[in-house]
PDB file of N, CA and C in Angstrom:
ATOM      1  N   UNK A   1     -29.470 -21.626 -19.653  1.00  0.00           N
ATOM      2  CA  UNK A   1     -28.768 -20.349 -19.569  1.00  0.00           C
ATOM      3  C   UNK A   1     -27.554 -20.344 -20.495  1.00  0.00           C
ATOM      4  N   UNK A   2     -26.850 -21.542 -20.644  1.00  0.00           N
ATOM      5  CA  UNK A   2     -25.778 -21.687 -21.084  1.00  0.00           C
ATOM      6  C   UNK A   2     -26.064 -21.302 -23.362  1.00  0.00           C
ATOM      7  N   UNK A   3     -27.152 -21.862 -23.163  1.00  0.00           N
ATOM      8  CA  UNK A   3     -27.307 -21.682 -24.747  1.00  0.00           C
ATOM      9  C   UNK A   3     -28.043 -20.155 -25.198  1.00  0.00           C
ATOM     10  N   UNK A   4     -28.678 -19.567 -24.125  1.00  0.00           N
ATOM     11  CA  UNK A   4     -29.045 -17.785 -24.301  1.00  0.00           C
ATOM     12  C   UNK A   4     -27.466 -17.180 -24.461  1.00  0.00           C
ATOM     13  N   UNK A   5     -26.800 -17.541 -23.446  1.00  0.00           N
ATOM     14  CA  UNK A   5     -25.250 -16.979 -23.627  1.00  0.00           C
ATOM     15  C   UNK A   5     -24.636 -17.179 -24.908  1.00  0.00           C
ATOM     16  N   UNK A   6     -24.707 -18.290 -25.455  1.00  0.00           N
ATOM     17  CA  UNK A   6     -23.768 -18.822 -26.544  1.00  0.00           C
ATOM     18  C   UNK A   6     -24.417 -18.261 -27.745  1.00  0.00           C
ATOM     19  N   UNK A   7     -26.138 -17.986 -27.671  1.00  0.00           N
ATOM     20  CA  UNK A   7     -26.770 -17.064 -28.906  1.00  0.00           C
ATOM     21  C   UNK A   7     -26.450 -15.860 -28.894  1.00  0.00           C
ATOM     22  N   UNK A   8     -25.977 -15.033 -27.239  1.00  0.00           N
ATOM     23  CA  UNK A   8     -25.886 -13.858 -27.505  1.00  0.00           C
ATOM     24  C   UNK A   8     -24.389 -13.370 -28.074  1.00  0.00           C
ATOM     25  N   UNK A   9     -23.798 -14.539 -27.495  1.00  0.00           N
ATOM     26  CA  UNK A   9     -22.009 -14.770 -27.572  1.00  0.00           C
ATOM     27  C   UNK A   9     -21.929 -14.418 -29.663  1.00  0.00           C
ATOM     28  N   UNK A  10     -22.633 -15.101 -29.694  1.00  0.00           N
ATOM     29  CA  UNK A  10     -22.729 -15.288 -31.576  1.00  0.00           C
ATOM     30  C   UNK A  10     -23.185 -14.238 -32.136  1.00  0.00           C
ATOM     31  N   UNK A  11     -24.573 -13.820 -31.978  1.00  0.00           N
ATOM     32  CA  UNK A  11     -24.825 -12.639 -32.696  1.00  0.00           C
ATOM     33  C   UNK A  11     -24.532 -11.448 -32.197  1.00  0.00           C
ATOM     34  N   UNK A  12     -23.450 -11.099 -31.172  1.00  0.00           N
ATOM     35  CA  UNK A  12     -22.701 -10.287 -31.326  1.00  0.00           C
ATOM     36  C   UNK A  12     -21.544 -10.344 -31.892  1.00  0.00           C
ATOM     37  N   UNK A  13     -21.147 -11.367 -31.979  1.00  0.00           N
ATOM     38  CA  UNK A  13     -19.856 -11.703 -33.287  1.00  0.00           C
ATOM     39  C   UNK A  13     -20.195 -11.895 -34.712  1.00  0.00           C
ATOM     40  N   UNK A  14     -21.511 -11.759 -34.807  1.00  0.00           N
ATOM     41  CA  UNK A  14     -21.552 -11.778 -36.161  1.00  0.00           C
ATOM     42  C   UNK A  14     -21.992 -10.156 -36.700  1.00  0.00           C
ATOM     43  N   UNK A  15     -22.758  -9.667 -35.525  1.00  0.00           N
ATOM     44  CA  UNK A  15     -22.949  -8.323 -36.155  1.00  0.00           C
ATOM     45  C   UNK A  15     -21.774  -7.426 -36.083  1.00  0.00           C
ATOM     46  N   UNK A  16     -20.973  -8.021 -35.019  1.00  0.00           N
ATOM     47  CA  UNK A  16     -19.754  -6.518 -34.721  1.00  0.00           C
ATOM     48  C   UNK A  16     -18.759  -7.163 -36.391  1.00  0.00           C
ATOM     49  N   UNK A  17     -18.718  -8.362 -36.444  1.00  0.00           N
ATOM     50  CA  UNK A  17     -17.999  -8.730 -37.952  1.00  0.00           C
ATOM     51  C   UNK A  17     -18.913  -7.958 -39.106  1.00  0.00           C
ATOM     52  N   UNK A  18     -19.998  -8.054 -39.229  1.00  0.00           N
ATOM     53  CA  UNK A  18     -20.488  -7.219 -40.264  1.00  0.00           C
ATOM     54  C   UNK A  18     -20.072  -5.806 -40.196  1.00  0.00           C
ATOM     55  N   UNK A  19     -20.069  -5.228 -39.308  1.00  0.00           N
ATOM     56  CA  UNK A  19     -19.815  -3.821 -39.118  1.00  0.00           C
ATOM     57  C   UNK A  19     -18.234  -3.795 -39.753  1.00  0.00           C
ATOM     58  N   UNK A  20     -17.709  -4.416 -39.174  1.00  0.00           N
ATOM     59  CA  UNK A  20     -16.187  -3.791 -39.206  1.00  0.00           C
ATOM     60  C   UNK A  20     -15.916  -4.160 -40.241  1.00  0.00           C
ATOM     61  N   UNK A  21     -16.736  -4.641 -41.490  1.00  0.00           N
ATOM     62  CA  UNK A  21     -15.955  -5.096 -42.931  1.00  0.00           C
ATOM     63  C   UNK A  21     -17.274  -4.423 -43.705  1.00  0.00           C
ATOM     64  N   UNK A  22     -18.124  -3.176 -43.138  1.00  0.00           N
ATOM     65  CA  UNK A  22     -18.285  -2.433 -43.498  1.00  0.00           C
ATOM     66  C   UNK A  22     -18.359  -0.906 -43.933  1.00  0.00           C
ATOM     67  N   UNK A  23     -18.191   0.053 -45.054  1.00  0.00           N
ATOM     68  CA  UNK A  23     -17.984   1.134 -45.347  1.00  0.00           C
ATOM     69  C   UNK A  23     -18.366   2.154 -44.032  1.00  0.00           C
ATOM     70  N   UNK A  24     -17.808   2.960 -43.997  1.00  0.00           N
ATOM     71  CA  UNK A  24     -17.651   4.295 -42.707  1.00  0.00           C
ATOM     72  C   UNK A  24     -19.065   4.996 -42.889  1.00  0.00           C
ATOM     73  N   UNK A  25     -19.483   5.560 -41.982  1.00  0.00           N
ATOM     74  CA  UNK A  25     -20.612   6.302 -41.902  1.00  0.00           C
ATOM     75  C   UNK A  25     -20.381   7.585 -43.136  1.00  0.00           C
ATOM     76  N   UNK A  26     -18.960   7.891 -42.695  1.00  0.00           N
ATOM     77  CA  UNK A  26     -18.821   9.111 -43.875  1.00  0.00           C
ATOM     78  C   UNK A  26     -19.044   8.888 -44.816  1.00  0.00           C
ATOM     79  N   UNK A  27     -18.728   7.637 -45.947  1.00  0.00           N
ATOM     80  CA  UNK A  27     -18.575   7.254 -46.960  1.00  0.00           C
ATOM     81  C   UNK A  27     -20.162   6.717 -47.443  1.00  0.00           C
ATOM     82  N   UNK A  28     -20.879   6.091 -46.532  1.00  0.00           N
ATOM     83  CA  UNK A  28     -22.131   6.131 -46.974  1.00  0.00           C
ATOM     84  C   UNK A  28     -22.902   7.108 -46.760  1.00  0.00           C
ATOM     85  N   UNK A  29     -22.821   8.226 -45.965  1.00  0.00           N
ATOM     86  CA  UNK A  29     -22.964  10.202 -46.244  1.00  0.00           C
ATOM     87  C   UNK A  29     -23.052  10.150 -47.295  1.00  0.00           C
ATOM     88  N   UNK A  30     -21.633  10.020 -48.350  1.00  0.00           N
ATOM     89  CA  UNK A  30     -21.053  10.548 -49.669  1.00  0.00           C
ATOM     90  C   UNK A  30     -21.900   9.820 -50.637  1.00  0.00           C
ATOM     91  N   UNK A  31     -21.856   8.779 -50.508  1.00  0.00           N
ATOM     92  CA  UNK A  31     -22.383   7.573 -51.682  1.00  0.00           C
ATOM     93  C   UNK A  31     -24.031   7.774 -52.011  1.00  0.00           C
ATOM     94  N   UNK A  32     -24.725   8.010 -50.408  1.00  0.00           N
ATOM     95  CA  UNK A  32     -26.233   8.861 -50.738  1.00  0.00           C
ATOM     96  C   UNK A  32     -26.310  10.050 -51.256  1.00  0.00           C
ATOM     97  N   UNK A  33     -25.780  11.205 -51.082  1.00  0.00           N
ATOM     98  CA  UNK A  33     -25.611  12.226 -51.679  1.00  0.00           C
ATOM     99  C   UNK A  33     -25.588  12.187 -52.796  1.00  0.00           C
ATOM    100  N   UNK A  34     -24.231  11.741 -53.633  1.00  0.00           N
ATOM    101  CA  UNK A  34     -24.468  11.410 -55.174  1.00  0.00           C
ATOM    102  C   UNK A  34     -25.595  10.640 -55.314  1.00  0.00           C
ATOM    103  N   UNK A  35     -26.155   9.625 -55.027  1.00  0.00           N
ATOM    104  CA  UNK A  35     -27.439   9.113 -55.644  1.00  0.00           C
ATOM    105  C   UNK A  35     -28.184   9.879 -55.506  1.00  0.00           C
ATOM    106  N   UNK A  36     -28.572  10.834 -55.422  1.00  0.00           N
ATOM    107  CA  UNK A  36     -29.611  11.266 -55.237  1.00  0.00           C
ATOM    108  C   UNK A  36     -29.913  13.162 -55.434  1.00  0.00           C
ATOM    109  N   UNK A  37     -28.466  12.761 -56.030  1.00  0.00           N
ATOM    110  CA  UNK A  37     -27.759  14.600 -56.798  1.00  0.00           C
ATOM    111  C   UNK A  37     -27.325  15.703 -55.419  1.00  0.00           C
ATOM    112  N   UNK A  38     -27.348  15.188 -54.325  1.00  0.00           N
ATOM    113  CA  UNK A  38     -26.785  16.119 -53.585  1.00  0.00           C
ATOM    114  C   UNK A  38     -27.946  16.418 -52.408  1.00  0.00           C
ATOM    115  N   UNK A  39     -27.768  17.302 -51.369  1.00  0.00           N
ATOM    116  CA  UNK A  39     -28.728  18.315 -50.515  1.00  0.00           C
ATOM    117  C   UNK A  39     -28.067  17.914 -48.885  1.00  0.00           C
ATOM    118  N   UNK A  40     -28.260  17.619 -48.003  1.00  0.00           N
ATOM    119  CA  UNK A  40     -28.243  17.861 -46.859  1.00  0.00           C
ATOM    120  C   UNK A  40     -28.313  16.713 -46.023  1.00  0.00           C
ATOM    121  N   UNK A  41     -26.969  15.499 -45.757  1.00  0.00           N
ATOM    122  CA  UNK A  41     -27.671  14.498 -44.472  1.00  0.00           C
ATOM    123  C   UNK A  41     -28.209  14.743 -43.882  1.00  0.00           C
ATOM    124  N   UNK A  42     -29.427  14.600 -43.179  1.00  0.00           N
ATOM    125  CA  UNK A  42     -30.045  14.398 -41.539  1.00  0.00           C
ATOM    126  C   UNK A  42     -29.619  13.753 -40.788  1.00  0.00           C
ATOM    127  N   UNK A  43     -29.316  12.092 -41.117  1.00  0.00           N
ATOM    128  CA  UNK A  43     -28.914  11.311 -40.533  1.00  0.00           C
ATOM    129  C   UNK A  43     -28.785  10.062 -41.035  1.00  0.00           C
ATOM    130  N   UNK A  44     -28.044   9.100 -40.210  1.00  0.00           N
ATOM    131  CA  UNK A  44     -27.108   8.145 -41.243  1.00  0.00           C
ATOM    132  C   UNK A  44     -27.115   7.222 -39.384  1.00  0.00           C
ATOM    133  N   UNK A  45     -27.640   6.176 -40.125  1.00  0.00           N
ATOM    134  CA  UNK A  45     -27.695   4.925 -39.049  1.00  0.00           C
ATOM    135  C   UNK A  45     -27.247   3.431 -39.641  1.00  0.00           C
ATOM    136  N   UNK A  46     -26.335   2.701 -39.212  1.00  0.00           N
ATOM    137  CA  UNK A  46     -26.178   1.854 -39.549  1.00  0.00           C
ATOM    138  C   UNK A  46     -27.227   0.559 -39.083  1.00  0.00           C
ATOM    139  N   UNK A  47     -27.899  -0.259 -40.154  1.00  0.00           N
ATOM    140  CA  UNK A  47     -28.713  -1.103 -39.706  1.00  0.00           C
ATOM    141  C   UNK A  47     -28.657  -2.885 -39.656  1.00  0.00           C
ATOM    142  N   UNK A  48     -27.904  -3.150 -38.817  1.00  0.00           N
ATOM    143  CA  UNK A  48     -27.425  -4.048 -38.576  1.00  0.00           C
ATOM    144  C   UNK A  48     -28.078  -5.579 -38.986  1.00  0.00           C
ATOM    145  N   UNK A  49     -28.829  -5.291 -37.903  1.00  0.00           N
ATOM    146  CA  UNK A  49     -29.901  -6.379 -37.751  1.00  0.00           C
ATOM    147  C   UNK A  49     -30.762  -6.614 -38.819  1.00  0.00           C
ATOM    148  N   UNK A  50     -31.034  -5.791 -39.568  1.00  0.00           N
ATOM    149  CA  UNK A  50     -31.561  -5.959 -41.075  1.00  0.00           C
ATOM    150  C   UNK A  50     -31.232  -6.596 -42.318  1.00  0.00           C
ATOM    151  N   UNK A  51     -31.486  -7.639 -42.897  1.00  0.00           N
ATOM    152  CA  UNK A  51     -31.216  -8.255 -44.048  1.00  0.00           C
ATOM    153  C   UNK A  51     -31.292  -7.324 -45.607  1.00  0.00           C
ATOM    154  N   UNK A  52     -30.219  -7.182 -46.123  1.00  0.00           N
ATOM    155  CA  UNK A  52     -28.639  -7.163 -45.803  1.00  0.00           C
ATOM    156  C   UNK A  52     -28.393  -6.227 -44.980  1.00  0.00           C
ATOM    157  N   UNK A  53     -27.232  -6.221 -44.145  1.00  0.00           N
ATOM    158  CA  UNK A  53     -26.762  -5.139 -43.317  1.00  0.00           C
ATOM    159  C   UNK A  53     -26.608  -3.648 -44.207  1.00  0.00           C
ATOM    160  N   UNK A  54     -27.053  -2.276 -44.080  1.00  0.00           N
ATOM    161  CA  UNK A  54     -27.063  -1.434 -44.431  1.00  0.00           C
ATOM    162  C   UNK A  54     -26.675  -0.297 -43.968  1.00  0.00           C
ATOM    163  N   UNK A  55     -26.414   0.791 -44.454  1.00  0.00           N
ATOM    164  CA  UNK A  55     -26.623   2.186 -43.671  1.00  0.00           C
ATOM    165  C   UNK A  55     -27.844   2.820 -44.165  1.00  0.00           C
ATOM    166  N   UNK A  56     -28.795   3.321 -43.307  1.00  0.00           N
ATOM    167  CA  UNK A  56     -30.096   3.842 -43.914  1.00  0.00           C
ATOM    168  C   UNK A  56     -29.198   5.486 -43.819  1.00  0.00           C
ATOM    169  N   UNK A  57     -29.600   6.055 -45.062  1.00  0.00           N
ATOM    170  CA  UNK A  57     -29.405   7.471 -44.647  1.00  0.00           C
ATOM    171  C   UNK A  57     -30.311   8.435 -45.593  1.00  0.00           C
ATOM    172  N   UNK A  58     -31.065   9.412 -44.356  1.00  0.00           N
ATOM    173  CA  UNK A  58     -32.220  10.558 -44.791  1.00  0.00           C
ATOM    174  C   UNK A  58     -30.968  11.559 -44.978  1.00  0.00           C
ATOM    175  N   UNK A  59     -31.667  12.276 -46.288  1.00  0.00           N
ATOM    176  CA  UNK A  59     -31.291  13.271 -47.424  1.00  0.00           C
ATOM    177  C   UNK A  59     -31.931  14.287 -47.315  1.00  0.00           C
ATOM    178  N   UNK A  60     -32.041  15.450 -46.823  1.00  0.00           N
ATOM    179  CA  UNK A  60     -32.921  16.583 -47.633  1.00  0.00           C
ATOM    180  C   UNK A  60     -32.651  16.913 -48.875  1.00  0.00           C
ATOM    181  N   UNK A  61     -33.479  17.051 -49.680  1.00  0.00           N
ATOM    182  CA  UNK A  61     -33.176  17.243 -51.000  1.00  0.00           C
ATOM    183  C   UNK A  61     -33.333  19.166 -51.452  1.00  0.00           C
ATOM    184  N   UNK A  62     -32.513  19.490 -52.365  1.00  0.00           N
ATOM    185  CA  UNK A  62     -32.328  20.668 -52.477  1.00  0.00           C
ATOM    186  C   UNK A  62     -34.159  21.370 -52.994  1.00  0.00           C
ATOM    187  N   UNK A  63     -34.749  20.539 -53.250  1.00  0.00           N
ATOM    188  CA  UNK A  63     -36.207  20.869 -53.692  1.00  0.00           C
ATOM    189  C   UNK A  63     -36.928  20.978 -52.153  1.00  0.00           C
ATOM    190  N   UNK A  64     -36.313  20.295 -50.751  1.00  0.00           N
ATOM    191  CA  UNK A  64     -36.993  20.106 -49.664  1.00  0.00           C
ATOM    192  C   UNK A  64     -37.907  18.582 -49.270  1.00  0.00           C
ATOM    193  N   UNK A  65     -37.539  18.087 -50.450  1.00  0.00           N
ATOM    194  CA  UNK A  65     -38.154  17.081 -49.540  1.00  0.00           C
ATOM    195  C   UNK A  65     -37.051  15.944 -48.958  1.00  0.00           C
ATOM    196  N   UNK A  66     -37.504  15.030 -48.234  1.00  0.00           N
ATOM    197  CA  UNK A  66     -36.928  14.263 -47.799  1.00  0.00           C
ATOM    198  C   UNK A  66     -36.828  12.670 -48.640  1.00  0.00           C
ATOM    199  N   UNK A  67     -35.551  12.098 -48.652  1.00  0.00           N
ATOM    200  CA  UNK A  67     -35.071  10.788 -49.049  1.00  0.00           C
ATOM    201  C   UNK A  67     -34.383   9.758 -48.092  1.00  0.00           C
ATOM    202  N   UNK A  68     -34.861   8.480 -48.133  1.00  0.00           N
ATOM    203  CA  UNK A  68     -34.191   7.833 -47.734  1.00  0.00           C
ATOM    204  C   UNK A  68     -33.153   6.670 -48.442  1.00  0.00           C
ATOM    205  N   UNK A  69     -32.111   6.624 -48.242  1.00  0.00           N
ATOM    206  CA  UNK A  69     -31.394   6.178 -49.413  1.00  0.00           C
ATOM    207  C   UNK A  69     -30.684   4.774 -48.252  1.00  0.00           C
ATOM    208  N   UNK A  70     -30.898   3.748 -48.907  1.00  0.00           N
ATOM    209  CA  UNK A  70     -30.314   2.401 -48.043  1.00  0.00           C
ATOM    210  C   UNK A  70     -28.884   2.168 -49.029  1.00  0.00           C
ATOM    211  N   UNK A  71     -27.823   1.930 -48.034  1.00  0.00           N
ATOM    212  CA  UNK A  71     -26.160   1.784 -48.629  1.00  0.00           C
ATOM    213  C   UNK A  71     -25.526   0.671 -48.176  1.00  0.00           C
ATOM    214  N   UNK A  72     -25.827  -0.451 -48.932  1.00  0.00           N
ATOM    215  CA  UNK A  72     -25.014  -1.772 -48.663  1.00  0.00           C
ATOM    216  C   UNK A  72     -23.639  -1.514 -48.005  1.00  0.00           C
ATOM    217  N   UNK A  73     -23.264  -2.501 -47.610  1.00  0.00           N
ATOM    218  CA  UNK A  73     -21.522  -2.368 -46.487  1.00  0.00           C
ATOM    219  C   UNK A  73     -20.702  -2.595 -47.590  1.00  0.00           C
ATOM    220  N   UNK A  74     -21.053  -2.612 -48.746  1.00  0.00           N
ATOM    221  CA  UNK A  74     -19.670  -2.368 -50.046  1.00  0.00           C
ATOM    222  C   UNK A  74     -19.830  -0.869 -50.642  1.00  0.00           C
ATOM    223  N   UNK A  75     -20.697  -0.363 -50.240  1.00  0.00           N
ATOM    224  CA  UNK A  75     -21.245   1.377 -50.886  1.00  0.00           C
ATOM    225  C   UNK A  75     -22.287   1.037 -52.229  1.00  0.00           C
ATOM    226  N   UNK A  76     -22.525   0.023 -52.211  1.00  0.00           N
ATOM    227  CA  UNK A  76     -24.000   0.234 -53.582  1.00  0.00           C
ATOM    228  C   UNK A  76     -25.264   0.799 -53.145  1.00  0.00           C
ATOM    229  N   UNK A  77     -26.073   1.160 -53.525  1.00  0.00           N
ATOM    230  CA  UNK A  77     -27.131   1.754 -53.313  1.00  0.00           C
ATOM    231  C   UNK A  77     -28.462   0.878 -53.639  1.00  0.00           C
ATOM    232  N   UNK A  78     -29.056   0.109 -52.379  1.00  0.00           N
ATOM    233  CA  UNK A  78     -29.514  -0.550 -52.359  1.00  0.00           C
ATOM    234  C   UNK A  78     -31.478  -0.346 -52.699  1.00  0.00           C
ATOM    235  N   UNK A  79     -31.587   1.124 -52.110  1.00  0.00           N
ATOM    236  CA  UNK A  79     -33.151   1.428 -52.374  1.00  0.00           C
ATOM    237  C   UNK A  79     -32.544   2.994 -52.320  1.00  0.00           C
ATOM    238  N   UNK A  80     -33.951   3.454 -52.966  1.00  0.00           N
ATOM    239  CA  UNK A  80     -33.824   5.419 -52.242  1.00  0.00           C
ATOM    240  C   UNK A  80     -35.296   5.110 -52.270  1.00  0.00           C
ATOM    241  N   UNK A  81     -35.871   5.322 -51.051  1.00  0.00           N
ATOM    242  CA  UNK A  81     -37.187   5.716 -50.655  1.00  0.00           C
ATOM    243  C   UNK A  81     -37.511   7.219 -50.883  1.00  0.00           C
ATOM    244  N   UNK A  82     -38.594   7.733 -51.595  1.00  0.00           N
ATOM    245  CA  UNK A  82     -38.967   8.893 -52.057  1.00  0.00           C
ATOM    246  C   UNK A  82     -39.498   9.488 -50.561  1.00  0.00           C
ATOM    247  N   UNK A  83     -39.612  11.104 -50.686  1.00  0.00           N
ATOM    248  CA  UNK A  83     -40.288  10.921 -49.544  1.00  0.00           C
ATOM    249  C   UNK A  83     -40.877  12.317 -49.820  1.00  0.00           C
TER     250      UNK A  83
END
């Protein structure tokens, strides 16, 4: 029991440390938008548990379709999934 505790003890200190020395939800809003010339968040999730830690965020695009644009915790733009 003692070592389930001490794994959970850890990877919650390592993910809440990733988070907090990463960019704001707003700012990876902004940073997808320009990549991808502009249109409409849907939504913006930070993805923790994922190698590297990211913000996934869907785009409507002014043509209508949909993007998904992945935003490293420094604001680079890691993928844009077409959609």
């Amino acid at each position: 029991m003692k070592k389930i505790a001490t794994f959970v003890f850890g990877f919650l200190l390592v993910c809440g440390t990733a988070y907090a020395s990463c960019i704001t939800k707003a700012q990876a809003e902004a940073d997808a938008l320009r990549a991808v010339g502009g249109g409409t968040v849907l939504l913006a999730v930070y993805e923790g548990g994922d190698y590297p830690p990211h913000w996934s965020v869907d785009v409507r695009l002014k043509n209508g379709t949909e993007d998904e644009v992945w935003v490293s915790c420094s604001g680079k733009i890691l993928k844009i999934i077409r959609g």
